[in-house]
Protein backbone atom coordinates (compact mmCIF):
# COMPACT_ATOMS: atom_id res chain seq x y z
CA UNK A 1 26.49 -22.96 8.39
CA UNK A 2 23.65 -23.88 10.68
CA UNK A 3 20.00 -22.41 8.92
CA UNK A 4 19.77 -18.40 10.01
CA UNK A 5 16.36 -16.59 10.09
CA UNK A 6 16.78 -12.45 10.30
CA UNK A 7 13.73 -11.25 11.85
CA UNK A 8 14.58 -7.86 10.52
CA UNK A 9 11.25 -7.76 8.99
CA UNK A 10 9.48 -7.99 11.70
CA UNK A 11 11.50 -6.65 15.08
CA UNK A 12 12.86 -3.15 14.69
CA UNK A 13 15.66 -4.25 16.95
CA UNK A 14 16.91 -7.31 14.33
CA UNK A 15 17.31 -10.83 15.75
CA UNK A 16 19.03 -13.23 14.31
CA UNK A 17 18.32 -17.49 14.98
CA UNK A 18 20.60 -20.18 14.61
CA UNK A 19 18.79 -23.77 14.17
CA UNK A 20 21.09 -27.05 14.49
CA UNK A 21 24.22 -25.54 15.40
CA UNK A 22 27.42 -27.80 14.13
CA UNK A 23 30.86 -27.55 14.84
CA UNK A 24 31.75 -26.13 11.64
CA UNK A 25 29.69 -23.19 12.31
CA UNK A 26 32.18 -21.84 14.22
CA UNK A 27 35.48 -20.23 12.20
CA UNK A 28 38.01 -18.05 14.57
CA UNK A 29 38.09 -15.06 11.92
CA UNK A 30 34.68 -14.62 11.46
CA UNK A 31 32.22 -12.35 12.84
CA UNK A 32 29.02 -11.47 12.84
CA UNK A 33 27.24 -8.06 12.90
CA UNK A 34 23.63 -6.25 12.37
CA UNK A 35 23.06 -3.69 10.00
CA UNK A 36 20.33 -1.11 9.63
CA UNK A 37 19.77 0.71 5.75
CA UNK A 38 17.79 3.42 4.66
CA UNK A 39 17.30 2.63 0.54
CA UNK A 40 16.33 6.22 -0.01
CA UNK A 41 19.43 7.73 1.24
CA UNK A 42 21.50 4.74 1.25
CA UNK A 43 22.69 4.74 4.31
CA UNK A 44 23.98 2.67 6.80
CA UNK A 45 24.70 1.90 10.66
CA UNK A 46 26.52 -1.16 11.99
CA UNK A 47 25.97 -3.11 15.15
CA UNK A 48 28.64 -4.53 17.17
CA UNK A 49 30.18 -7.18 15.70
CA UNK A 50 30.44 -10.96 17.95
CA UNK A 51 31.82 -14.32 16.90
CA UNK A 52 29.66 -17.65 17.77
CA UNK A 53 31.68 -20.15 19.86
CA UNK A 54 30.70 -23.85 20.00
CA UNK A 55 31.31 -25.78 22.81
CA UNK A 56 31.62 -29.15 21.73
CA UNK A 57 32.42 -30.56 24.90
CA UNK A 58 29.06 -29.59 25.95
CA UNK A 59 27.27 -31.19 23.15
CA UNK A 60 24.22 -33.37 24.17
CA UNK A 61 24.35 -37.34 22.89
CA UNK A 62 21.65 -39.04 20.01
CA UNK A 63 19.81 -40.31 23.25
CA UNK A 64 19.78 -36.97 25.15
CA UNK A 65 16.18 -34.87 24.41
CA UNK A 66 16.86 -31.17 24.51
CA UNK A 67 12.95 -29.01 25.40
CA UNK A 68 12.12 -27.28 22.75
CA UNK A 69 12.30 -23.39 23.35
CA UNK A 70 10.31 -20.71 21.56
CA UNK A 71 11.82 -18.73 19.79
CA UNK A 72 10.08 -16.38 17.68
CA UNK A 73 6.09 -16.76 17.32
CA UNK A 74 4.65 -13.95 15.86
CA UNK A 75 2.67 -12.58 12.55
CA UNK A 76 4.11 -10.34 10.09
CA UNK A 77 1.82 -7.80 11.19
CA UNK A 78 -1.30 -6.99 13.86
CA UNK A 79 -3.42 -6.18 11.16
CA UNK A 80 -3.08 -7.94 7.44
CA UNK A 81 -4.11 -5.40 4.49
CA UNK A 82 -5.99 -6.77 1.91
CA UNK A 83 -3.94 -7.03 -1.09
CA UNK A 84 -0.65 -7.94 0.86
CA UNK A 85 1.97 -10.68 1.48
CA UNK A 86 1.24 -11.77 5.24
CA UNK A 87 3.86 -14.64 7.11
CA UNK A 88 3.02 -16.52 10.49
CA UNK A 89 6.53 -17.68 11.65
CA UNK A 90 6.40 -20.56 14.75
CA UNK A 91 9.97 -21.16 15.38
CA UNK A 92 10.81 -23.31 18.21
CA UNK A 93 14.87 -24.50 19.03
CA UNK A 94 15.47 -27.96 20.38
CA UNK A 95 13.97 -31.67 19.26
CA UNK A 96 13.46 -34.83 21.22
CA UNK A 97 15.01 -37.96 20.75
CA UNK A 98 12.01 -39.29 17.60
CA UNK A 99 12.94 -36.36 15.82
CA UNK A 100 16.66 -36.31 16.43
CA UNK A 101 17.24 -40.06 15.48
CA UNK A 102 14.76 -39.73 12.42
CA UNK A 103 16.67 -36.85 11.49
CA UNK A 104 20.09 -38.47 11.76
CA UNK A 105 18.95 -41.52 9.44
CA UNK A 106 17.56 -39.23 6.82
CA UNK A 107 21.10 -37.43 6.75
CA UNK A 108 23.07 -40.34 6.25
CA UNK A 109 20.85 -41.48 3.11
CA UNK A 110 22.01 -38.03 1.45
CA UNK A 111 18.48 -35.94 2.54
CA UNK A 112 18.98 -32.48 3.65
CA UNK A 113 16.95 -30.17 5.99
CA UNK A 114 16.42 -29.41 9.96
CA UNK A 115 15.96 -31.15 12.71
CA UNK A 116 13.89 -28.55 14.69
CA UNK A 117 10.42 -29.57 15.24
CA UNK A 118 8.45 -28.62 12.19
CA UNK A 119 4.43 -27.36 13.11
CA UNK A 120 1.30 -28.44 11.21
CA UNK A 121 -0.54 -25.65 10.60
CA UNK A 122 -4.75 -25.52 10.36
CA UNK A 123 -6.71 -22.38 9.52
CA UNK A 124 -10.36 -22.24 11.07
CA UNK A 125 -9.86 -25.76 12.42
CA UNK A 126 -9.13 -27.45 9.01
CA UNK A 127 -5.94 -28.76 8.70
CA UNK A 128 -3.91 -26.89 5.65
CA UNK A 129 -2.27 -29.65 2.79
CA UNK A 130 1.01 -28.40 1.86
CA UNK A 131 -0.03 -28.56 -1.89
CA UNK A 132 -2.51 -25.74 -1.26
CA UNK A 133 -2.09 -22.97 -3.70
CA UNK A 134 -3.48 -20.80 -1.29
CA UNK A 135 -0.20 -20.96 0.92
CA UNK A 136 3.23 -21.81 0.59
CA UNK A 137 6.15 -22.31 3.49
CA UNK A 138 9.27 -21.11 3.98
CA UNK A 139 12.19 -22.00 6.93
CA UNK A 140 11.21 -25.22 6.58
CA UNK A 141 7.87 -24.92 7.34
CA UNK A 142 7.74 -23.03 10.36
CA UNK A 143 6.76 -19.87 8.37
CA UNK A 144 2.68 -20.06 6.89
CA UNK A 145 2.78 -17.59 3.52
CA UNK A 146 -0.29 -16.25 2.27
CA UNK A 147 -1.90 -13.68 -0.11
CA UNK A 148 -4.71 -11.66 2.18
CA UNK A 149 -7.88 -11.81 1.44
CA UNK A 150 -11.23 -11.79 3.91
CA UNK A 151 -11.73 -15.54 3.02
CA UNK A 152 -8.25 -15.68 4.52
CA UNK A 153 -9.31 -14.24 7.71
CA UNK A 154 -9.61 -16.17 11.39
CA UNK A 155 -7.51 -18.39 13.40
CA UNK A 156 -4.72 -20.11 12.45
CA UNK A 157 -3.20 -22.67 14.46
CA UNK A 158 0.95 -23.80 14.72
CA UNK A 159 0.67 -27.46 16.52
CA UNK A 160 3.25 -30.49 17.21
CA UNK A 161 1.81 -33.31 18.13
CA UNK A 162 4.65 -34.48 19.78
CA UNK A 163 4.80 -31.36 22.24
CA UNK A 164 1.12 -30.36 22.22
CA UNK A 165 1.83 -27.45 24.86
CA UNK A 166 3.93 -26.08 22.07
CA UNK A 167 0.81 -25.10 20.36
CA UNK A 168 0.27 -21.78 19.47
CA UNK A 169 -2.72 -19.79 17.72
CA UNK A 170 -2.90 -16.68 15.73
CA UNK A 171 -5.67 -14.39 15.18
CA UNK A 172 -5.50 -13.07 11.68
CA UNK A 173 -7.75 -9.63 11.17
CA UNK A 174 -8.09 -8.28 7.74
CA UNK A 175 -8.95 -5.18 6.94
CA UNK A 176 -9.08 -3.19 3.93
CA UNK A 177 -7.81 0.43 2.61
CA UNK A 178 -11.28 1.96 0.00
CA UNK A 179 -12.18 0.39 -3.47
CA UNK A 180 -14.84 1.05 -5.80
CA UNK A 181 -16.93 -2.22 -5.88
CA UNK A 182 -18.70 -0.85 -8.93
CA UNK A 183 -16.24 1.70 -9.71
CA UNK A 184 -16.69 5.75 -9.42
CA UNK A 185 -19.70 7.81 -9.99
CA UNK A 186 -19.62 8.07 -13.89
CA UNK A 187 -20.21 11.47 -15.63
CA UNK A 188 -24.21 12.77 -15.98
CA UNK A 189 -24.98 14.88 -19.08
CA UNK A 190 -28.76 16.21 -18.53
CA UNK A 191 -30.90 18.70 -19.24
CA UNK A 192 -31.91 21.73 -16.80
CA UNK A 193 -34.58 21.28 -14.53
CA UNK A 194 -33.85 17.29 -14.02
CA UNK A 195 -33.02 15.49 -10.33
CA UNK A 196 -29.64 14.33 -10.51
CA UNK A 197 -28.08 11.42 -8.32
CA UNK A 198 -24.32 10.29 -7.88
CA UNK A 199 -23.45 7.23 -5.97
CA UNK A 200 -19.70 7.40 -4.58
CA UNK A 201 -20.43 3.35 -3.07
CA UNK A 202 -17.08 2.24 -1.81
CA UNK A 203 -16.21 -0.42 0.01
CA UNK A 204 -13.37 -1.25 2.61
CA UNK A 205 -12.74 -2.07 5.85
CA UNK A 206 -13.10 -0.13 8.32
CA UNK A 207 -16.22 1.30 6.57
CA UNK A 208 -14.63 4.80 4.52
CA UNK A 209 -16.10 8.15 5.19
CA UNK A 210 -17.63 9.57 2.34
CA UNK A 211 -17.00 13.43 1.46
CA UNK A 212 -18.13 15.32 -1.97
CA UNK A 213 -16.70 18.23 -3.41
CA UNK A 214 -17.90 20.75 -6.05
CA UNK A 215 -15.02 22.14 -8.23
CA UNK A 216 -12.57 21.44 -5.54
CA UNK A 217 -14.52 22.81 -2.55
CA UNK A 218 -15.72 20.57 -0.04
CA UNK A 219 -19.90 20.25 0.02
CA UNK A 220 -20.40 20.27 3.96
CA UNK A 221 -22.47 23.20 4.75
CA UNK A 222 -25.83 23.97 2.73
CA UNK A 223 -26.10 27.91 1.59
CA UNK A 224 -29.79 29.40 1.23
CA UNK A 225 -30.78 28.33 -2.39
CA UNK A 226 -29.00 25.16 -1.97
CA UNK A 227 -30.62 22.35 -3.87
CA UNK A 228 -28.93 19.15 -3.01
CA UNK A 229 -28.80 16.72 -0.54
CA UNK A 230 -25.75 14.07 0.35
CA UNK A 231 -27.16 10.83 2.00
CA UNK A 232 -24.56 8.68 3.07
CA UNK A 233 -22.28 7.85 -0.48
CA UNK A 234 -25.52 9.50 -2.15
CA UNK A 235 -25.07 13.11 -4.15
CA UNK A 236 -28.49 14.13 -4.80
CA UNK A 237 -29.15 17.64 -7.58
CA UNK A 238 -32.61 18.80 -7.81
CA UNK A 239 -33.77 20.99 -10.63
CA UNK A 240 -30.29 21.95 -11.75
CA UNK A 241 -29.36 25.07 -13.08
CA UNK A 242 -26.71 25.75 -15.58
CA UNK A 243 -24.15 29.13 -14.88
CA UNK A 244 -20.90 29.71 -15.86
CA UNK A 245 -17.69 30.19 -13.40
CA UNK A 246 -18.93 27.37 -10.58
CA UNK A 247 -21.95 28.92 -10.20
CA UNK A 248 -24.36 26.81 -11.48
CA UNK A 249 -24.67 23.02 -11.01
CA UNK A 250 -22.99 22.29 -14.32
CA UNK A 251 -19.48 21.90 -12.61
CA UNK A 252 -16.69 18.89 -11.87
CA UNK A 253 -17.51 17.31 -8.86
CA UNK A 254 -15.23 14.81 -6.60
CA UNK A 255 -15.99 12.46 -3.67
CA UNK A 256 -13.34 11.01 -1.20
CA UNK A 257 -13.50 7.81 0.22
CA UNK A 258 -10.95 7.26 2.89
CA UNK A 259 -10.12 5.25 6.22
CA UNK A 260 -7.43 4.91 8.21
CA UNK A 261 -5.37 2.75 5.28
CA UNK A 262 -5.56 5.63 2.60
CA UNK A 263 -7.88 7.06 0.41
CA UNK A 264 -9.33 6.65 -3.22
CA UNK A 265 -10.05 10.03 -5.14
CA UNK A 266 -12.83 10.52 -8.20
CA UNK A 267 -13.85 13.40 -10.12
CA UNK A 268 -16.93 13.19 -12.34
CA UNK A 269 -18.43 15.51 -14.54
CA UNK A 270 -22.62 17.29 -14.58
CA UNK A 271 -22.97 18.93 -18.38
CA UNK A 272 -25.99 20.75 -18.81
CA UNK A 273 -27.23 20.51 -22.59
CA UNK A 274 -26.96 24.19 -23.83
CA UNK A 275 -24.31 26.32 -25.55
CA UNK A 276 -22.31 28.67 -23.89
CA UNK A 277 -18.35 29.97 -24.01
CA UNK A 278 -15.63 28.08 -22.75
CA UNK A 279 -11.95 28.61 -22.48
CA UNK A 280 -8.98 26.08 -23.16
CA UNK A 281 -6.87 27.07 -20.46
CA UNK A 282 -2.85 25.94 -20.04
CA UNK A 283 -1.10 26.07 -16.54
CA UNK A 284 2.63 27.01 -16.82
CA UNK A 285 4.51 25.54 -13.98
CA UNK A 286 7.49 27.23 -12.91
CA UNK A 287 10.24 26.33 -10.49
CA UNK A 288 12.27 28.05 -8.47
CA UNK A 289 14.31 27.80 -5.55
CA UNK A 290 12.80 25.07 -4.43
CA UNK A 291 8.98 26.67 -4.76
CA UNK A 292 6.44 26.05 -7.45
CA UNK A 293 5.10 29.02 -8.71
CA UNK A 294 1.73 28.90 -10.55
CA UNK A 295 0.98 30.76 -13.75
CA UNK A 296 -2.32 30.80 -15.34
CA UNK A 297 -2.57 31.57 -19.45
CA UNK A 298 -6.11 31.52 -21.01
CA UNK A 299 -5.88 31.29 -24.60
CA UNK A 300 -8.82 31.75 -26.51
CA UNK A 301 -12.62 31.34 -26.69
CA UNK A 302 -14.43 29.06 -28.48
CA UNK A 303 -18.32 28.25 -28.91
CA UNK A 304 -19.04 24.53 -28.30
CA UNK A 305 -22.19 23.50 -30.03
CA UNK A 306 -24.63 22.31 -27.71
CA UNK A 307 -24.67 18.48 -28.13
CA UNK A 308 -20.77 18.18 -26.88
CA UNK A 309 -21.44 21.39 -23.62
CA UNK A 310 -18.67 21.62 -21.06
CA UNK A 311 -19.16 22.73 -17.42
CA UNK A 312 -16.27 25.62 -17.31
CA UNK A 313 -14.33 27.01 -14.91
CA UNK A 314 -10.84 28.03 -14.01
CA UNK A 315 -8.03 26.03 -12.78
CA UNK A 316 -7.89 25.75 -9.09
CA UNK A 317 -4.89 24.11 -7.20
CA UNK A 318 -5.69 20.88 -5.41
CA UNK A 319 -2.17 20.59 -4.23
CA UNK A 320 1.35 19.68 -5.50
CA UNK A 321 4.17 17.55 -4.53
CA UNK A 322 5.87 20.43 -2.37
CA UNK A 323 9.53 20.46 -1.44
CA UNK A 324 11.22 16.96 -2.27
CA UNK A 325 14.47 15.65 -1.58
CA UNK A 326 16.43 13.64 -3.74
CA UNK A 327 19.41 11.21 -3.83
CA UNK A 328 21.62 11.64 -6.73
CA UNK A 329 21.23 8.67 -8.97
CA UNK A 330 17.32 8.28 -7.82
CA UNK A 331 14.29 9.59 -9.56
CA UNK A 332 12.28 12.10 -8.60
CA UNK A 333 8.53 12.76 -9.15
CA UNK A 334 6.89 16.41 -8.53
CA UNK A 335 3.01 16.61 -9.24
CA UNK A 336 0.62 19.44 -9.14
CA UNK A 337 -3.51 18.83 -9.51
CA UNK A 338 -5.76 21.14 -10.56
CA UNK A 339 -9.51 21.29 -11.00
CA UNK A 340 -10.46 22.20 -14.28
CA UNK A 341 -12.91 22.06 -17.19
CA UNK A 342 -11.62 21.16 -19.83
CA UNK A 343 -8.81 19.70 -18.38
CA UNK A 344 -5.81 22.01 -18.06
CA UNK A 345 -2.64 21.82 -20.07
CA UNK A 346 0.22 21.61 -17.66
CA UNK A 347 3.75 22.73 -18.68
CA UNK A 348 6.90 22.73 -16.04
CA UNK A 349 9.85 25.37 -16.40
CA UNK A 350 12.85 25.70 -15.24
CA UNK A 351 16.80 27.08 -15.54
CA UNK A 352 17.91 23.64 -14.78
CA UNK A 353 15.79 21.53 -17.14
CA UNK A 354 17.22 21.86 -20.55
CA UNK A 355 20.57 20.38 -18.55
CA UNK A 356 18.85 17.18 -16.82
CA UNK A 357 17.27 14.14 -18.08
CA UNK A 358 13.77 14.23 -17.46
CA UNK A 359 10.01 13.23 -18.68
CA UNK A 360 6.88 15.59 -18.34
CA UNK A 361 3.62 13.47 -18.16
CA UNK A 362 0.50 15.19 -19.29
CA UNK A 363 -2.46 16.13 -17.08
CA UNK A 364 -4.62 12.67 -16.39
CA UNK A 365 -8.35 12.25 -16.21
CA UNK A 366 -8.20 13.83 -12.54
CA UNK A 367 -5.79 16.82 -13.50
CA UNK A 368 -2.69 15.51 -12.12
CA UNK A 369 0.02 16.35 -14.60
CA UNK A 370 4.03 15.10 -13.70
CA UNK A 371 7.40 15.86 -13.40
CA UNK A 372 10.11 13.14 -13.77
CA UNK A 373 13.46 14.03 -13.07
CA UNK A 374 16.50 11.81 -12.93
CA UNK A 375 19.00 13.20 -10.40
């Protein structure tokens, strides 16, 4: 068969490119057709089906130059993510009579490949070897490959020199969802009366917004008494106080940093060096009918000597996974956070559990505790 390229990943309407068509592309009984999946619910809608003729009669001679005709010039995306696989396909049908006869000779000594016109390709002006590691090509080289990074950022050129108004440019914009450069705010243990600062620095493109939280609850309006101050990524405590129940500053505290390409969550901890009672609280999970329902247990009390003091308070909800639909044969994964110090034990019930194969995952470092279930 003549070389195909399905542009399925790029064009919601699917194209599909012959390049070189022979005669033996064509067969009477076979057709072709597009289909469209959806992996989670495997399923499945077909096209109409057509059959490629080849007119043979028609077919230009070794001497004859066919114009090359674009075909499909485009970048995997508008905007490459850091972090991601990003393609720059320059596909162009039709070859003159250099290529064409070069082509021709290289077939009958036993070489294989197209006889399309095949682009160099420069980024930022400087033409790219194809034994850079940095980028690898596919279709034959009409399709630039490359692992996005801001050094990979700019313009990127497709040329042939023998058709120079086939030349076509690309401008490739990275941007970035939030990271930690230097990582998270790490957790403070102090004494009362002491200025405390936490940095939540994060980096990304465009620049992330910046919010804090104080045992779950957003810091955005200052209360009479208040004493801090956020500054940009800055948390700033002065002369902290210790209480129990959230209401001193010895608490968990959380800042978001998010823009339009997702978020990046951290919860840090403020002890206050004293001794006071805490509680080792479990969450029981329950589910029914489709609903998670929520049920708090505290067991015991215990003193904590004051070189290893907790900030305490009871679990609050963050959120959960809500309803979820499955696929029988897939996995599912239902979630519930809570804000909690210590961190909360999380158990799951259920009629239906002792009957299914499934894996409960333990509350992490941010209170996130899991439910796997194969369906």
């Amino acid at each position: 068969m003549g070389a195909v390229l399905a542009t399925l990943f790029s064009r919601l309407q699917g194209t599909i490119f012959f390049h070189h068509v022979k005669d033996t592309d064509f067969k009477p009984n076979r057709y072709y057709t597009c289909t469209a999946e959806n992996t989670k619910l495997k399923d499945y809608k077909f096209g109409s089906q057509f059959r490629l003729d080849v007119t043979t009669n028609r077919r230009r001679s070794l001497s004859s130059p066919i114009p090359p005709t674009e075909q499909y010039v485009n970048q995997s995306s508008p905007v490459a993510l850091q972090g991601t696989i990003h393609k720059l396909h320059c596909f162009f049908s039709g070859f003159d009579v250099t290529i064409r006869a070069s082509w021709a000779v290289d077939r009958l000594n036993g070489a294989s490949g197209s006889p399309e016109p095949k682009p160099e390709w420069k980024h930022n002006g400087v033409a790219i070897a194809e034994d850079d590691n940095r980028f690898t090509f596919e279709a034959y080289g009409k399709t630039l490959v490359f692992n996005v990074s801001f050094e990979t950022a700019g313009q990127y050129q497709c040329i042939f020199p023998n058709h120079l108004d086939l030349d076509r440019k690309f401008d490739v914009v990275v941007e970035a969802a939030p990271y930690w450069p230097s990582g998270p705010p790490p957790n403070t243990q102090t004494s009362e009366g002491e200025t405390v600062k936490f940095d939540c620095s994060a980096s990304g493109k465009p620049t992330p917004t910046i919010t804090f939280y104080k045992n779950g609850v957003e810091m955005s309006k200052q209360k009479d008494g208040d004493r801090w101050v956020i500054d940009g990524s800055v948390l700033t405590l002065y002369d902290v106080k210790k209480g129990l129940h959230g209401n001193g500053d010895n608490a968990v505290y959380q800042c978001k940093a998010e823009n339009k390409h997702g978020y990046i969550w951290a919860n840090f901890y403020l002890n206050l060096l004293g001794k006071f009672l805490v509680s080792k609280t479990h969450i029981r999970v329950r589910i029914a009918f489709g609903k998670v329902e929520l049920i708090t247990l505290l067991v015991g009390i215990e003193e904590w000597p004051q070189s290893v003091d907790f900030a305490a308070f009871k679990p609050q909800l963050v959120n959960d996974s809500g309803n979820v639909e499955a696929v029988i044969g897939s996995k599912v994964t239902l979630f519930c956070r809570f804000f909690a110090s210590p961190i909360a034990d999380i158990t799951w019930e259920s009629s239906v559990l002792p009957g299914i194969t499934h894996n409960i995952i333990p509350a992490d470092a941010q209170g996130e505790g899991k439910l796997v279930i194969n369906c």
